[in-house]
Protein backbone atom coordinates (compact mmCIF):
# COMPACT_ATOMS: atom_id res chain seq x y z
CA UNK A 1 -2.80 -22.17 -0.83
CA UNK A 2 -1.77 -18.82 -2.21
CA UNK A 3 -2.12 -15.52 0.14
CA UNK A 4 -3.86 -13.07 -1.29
CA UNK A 5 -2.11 -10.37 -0.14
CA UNK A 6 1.18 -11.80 -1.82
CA UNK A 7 0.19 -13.79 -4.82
CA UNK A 8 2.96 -15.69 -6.64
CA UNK A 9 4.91 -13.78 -8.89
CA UNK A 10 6.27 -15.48 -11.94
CA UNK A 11 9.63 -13.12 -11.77
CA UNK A 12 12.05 -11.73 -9.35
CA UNK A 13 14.52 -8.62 -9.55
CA UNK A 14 17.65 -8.70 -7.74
CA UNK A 15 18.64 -5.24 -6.48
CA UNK A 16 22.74 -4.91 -7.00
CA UNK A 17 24.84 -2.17 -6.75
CA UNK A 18 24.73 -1.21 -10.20
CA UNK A 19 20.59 -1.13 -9.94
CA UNK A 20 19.97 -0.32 -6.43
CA UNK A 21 16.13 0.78 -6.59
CA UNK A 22 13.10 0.44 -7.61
CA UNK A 23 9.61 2.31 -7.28
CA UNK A 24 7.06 0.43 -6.54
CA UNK A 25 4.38 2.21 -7.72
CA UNK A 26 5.25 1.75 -11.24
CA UNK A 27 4.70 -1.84 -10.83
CA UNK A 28 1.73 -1.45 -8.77
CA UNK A 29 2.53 -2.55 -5.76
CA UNK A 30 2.64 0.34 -4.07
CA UNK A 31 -0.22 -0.97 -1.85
CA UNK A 32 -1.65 -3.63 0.35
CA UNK A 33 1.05 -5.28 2.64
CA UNK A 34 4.56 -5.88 1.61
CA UNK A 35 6.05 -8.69 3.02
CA UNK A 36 10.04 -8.51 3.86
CA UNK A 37 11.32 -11.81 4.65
CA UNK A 38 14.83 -12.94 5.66
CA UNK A 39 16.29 -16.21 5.09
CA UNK A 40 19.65 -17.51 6.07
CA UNK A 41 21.12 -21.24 6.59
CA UNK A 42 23.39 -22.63 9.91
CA UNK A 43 26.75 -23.42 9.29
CA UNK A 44 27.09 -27.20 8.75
CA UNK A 45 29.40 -29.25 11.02
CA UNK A 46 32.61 -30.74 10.30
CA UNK A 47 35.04 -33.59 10.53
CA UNK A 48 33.72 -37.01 11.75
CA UNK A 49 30.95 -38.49 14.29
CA UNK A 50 32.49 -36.87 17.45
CA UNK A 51 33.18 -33.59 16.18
CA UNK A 52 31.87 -30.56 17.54
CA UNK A 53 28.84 -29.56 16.70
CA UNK A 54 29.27 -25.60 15.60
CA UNK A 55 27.73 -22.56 17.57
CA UNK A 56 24.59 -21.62 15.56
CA UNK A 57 23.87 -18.03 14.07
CA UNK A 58 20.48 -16.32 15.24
CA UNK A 59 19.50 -13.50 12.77
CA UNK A 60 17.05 -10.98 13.62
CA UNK A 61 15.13 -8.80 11.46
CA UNK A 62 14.23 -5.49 12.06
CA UNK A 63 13.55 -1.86 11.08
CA UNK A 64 13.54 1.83 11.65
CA UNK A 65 10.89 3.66 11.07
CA UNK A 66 10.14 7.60 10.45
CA UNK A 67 6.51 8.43 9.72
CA UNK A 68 4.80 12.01 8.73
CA UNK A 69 3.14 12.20 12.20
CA UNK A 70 6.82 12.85 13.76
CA UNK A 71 6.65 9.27 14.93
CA UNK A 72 9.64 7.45 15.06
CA UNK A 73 11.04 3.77 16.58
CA UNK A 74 12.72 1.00 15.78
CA UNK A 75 10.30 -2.51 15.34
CA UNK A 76 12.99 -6.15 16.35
CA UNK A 77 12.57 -8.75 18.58
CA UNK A 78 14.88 -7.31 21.26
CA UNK A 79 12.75 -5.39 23.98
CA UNK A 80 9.99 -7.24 22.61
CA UNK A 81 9.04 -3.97 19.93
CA UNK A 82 7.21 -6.31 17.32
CA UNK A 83 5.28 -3.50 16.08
CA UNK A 84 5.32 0.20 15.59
CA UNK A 85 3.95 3.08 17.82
CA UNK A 86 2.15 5.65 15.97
CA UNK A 87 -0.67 8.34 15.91
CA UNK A 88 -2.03 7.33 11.98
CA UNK A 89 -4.51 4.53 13.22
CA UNK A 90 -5.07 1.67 15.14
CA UNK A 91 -3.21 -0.87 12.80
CA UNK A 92 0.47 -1.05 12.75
CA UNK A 93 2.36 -0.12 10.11
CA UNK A 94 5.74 -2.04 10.41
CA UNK A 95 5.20 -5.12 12.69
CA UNK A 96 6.90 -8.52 13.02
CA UNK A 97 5.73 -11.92 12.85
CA UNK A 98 8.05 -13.42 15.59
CA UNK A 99 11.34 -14.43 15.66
CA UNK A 100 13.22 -17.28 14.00
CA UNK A 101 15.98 -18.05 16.84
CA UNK A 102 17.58 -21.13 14.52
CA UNK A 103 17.51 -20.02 11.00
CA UNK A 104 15.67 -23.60 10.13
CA UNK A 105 12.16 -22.05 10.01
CA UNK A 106 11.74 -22.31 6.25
CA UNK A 107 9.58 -19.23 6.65
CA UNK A 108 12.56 -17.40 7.84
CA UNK A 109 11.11 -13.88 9.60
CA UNK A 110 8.77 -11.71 8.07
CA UNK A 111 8.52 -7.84 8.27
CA UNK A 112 5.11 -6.46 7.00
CA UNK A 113 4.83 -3.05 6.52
CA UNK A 114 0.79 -1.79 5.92
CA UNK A 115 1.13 0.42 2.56
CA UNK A 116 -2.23 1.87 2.90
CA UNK A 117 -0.37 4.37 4.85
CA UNK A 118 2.05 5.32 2.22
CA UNK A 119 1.28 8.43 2.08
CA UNK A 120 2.19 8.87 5.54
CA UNK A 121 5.93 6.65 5.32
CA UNK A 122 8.62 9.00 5.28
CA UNK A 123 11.26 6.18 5.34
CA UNK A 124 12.04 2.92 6.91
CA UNK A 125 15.06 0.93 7.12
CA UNK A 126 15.14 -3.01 7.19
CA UNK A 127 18.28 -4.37 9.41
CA UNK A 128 19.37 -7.69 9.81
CA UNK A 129 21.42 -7.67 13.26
CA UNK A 130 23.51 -10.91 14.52
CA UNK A 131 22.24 -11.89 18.43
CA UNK A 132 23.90 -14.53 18.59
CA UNK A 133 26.80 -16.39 17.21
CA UNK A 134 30.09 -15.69 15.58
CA UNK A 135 29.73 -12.60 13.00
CA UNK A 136 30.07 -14.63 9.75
CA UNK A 137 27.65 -13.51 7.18
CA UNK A 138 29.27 -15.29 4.53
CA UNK A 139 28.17 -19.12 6.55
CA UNK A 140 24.90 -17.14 6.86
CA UNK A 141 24.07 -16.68 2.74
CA UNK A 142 21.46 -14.15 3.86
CA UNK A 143 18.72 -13.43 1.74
CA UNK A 144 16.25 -10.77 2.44
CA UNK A 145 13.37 -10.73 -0.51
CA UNK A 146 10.25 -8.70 -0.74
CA UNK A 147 7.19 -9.56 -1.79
CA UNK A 148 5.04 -6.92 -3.05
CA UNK A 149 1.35 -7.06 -4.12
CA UNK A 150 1.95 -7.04 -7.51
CA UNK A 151 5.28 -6.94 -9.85
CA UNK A 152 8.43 -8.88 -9.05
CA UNK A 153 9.73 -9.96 -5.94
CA UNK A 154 12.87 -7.33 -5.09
CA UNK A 155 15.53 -9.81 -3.84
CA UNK A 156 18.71 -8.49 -1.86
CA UNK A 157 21.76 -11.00 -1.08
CA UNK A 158 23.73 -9.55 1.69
CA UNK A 159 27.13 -10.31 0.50
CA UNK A 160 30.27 -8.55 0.65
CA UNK A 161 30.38 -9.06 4.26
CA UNK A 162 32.36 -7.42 7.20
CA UNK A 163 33.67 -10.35 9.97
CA UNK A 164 33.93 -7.47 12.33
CA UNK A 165 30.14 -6.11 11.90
CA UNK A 166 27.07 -7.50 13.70
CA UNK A 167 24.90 -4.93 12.30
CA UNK A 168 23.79 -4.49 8.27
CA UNK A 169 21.45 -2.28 7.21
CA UNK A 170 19.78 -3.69 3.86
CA UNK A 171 17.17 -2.01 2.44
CA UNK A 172 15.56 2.20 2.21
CA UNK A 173 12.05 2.14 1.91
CA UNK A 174 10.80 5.42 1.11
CA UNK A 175 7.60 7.68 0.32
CA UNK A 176 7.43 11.06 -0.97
CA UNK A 177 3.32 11.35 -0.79
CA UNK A 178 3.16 9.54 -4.02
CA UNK A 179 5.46 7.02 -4.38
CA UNK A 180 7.20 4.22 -2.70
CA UNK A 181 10.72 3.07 -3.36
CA UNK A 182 13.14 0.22 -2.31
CA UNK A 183 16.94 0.91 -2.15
CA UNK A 184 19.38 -1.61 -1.73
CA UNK A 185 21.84 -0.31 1.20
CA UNK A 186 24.18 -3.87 2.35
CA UNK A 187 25.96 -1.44 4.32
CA UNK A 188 27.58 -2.98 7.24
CA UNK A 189 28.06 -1.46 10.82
CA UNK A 190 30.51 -2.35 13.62
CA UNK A 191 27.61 -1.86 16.30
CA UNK A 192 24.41 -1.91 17.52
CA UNK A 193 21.50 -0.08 16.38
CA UNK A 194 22.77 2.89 18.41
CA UNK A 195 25.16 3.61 16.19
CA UNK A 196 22.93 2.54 12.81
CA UNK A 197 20.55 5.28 14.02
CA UNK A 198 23.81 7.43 14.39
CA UNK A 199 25.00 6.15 10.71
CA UNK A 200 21.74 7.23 8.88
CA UNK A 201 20.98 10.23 11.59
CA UNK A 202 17.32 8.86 13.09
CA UNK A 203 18.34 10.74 16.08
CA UNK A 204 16.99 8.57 18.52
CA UNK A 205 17.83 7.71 22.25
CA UNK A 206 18.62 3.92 22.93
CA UNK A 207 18.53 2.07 26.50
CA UNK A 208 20.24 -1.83 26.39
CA UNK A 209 17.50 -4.78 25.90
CA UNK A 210 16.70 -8.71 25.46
CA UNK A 211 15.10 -10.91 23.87
């Protein structure tokens, strides 16, 4: 059955460094729910029967958010923050739809982010953090790809990895009261989100959590 709020789309971009963005509004899909969803596969064990089975990699998806209200947060599974706090209205803007501890979920994790409050989105930045596991985001072959309303999916493959980062920060989604855009970022970070806030200067204050 096909959702209505992300019908099937017969084409897919690929943002790269040489095209980085897009706006979405030129597509049309500059409204109704985007969905951001992140897929990545378990490494896959080696040698014979008795071998050791390896440690598996648990992904988490996330995002900062900055909104015209002065509201700002971060929306992840850690510290349970599955949605966003705001002043704009009742419904959240950025929230979660759980958390995929394995990576074998076919439906990977899903960010939606409510773009009947464009308007009001000053930016928001979609993070893919390691809890668990080895850093290795080459065994991962992440794949974050979003799914607006209408035009092509955007599809970002975070290569180019760094074995010493736990942290990337993927995607810039931004409004400027009439427009929203996606910008590929794949920028890696040796930390936390303590020091992606510090990285892209969210300015916000950060206390240790779980899941």
């Amino acid at each position: 059955m096909t959702n209505p709020n992300n019908p099937v789309s017969l084409s897919k971009v690929t943002l790269t460094k040489a095209a980085p963005a897009v706006s979405l509004a030129k597509q049309g899909g500059a409204a109704g729910i985007l969905r951001v969803n992140l897929n990545w596969a378990q490494p896959a064990a080696k040698g014979g029967l008795f071998s050791r089975k390896p440690k598996g990699i648990d992904l988490d998806l996330g995002c900062l958010y900055e909104y015209s209200d002065g509201s700002k947060g971060v929306v992840q599974a850690l510290g349970d923050s599955l949605r966003d706090v705001h002043t704009l209205g009742r419904d959240p803007i950025c929230r979660l739809d759980g958390d995929d501890r394995s990576g074998t979920n076919t439906g990977g994790e899903n960010l939606f982010v409510d773009l009947r409050y464009a308007a009001n989105i000053r930016r928001i930045l979609v993070f893919a953090f390691i809890y668990e596991g080895t850093p290795n985001w080459a065994a991962a072959q992440a794949v974050v790809t979003l799914f607006p309303v209408a035009g092509p999916q955007l599809e970002i493959h975070l290569d180019e990895p760094d074995p010493a980062a736990m942290m990337c920060a993927i995607a810039m989604i931004e409004g400027n009261g009439t427009d929203v855009s996606v910008r590929r970022e794949v920028r890696y970070v040796r930390g936390g989100q303590r020091l992606l806030d510090e990285t892209y200067g969210w300015g916000m204050r950060w206390a240790a959590g779980r899941k």
